[in-house]
C-alpha atoms as a PDB file:
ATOM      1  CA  UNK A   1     107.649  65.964  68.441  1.00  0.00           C
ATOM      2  CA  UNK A   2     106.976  66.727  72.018  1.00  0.00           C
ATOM      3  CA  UNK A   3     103.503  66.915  71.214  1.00  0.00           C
ATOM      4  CA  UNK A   4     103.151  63.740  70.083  1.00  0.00           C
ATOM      5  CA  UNK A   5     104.719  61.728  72.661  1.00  0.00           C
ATOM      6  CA  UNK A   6     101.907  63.956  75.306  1.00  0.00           C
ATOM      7  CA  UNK A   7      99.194  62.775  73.019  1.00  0.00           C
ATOM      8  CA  UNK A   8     100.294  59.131  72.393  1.00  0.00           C
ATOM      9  CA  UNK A   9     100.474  59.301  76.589  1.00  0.00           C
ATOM     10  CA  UNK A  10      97.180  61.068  77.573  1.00  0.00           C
ATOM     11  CA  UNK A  11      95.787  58.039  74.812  1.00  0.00           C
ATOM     12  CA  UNK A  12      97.523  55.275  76.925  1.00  0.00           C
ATOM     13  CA  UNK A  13      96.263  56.838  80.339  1.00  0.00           C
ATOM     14  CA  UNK A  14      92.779  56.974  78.646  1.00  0.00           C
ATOM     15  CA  UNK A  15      92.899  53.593  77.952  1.00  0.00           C
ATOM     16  CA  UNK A  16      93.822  51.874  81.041  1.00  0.00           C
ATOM     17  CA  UNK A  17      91.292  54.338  82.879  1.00  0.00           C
ATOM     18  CA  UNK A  18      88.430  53.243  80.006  1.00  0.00           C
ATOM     19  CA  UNK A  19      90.082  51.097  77.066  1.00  0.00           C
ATOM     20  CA  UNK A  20      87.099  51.880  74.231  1.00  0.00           C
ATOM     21  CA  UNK A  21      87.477  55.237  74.827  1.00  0.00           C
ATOM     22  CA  UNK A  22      91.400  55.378  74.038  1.00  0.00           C
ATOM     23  CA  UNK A  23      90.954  53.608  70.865  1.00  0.00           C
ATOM     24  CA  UNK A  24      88.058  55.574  69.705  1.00  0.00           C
ATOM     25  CA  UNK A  25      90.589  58.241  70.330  1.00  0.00           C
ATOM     26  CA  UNK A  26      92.880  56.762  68.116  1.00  0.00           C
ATOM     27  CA  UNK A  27      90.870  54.637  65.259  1.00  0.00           C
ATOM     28  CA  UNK A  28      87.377  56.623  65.368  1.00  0.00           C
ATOM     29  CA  UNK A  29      84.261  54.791  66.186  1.00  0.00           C
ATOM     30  CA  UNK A  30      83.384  52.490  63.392  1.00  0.00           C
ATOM     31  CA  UNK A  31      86.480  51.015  63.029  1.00  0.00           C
ATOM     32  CA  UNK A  32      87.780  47.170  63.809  1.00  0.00           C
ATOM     33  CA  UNK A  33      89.940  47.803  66.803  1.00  0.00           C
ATOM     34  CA  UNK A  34      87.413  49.891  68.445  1.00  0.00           C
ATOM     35  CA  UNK A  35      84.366  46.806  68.166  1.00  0.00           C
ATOM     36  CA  UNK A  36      87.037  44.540  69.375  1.00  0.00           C
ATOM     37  CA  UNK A  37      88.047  46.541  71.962  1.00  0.00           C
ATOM     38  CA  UNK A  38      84.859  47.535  73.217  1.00  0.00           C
ATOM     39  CA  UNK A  39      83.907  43.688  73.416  1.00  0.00           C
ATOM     40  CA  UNK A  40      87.428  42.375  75.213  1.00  0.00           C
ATOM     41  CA  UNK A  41      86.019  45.156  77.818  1.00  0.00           C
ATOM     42  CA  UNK A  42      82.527  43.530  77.842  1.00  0.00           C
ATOM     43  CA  UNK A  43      83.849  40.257  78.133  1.00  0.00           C
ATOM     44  CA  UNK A  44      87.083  41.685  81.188  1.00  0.00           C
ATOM     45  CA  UNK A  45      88.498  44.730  81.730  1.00  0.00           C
ATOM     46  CA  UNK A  46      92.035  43.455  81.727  1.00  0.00           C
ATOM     47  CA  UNK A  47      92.089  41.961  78.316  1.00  0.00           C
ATOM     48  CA  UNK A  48      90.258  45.085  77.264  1.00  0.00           C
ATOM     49  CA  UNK A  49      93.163  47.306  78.693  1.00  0.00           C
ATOM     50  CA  UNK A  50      95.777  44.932  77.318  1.00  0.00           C
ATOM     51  CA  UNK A  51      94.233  44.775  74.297  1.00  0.00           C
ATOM     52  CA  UNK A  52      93.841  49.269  73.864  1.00  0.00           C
ATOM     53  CA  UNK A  53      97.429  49.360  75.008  1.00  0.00           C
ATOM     54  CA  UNK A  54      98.896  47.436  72.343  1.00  0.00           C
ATOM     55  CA  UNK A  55      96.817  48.926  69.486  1.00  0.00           C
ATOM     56  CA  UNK A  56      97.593  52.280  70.588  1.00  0.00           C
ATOM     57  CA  UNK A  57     101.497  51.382  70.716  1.00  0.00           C
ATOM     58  CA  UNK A  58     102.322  48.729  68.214  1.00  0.00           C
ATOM     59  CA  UNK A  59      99.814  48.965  65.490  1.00  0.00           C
ATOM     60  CA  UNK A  60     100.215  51.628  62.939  1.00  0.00           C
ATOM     61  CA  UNK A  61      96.874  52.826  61.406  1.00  0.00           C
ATOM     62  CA  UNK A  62      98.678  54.216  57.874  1.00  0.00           C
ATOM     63  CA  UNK A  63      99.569  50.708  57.277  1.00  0.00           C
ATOM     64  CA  UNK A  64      96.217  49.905  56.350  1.00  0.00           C
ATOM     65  CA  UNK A  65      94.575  53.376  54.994  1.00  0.00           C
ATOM     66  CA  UNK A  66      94.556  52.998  50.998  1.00  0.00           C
ATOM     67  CA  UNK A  67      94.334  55.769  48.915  1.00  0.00           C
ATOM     68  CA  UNK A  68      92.021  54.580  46.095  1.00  0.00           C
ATOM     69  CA  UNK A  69      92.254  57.970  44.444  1.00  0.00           C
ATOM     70  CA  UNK A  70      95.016  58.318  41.675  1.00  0.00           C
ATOM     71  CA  UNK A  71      95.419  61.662  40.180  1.00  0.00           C
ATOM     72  CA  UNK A  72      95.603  61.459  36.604  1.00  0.00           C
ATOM     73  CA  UNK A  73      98.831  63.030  35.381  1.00  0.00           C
END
């Protein structure tokens, strides 16, 4: 549990140092939040920052992971 919490902060101090580089952390590379992160950063660092902060805190990535494999029973 306490493990978590130190990862989920060493994500959010990533991301205000470098805010592509904390999602990455999070989402992986080819993923939506990381393009759209790395282009709010492009475009201004703050929005950028704003922008890694809330996907690392408020968005859940299991929400949208599918499991298109069923096991046949």
């Amino acid at each position: 549990m306490a493990s978590d919490r130190c990862c989920l902060f060493l994500e959010i101090l990533i991301a205000i140092i470098l805010p592509p580089l904390g999602v990455f952390l999070h989402y992986g590379c080819c993923s939506l939040e990381f393009c759209i992160s790395l282009l709010l950063t492009i475009l201004g660092y703050i929005p950028g920052i704003i922008y890694a902060i809330y996907v690392i805190v408020a968005v859940n990535p299991d929400r949208y992971r599918r499991d298109y494999f069923v096991p046949l029973a």
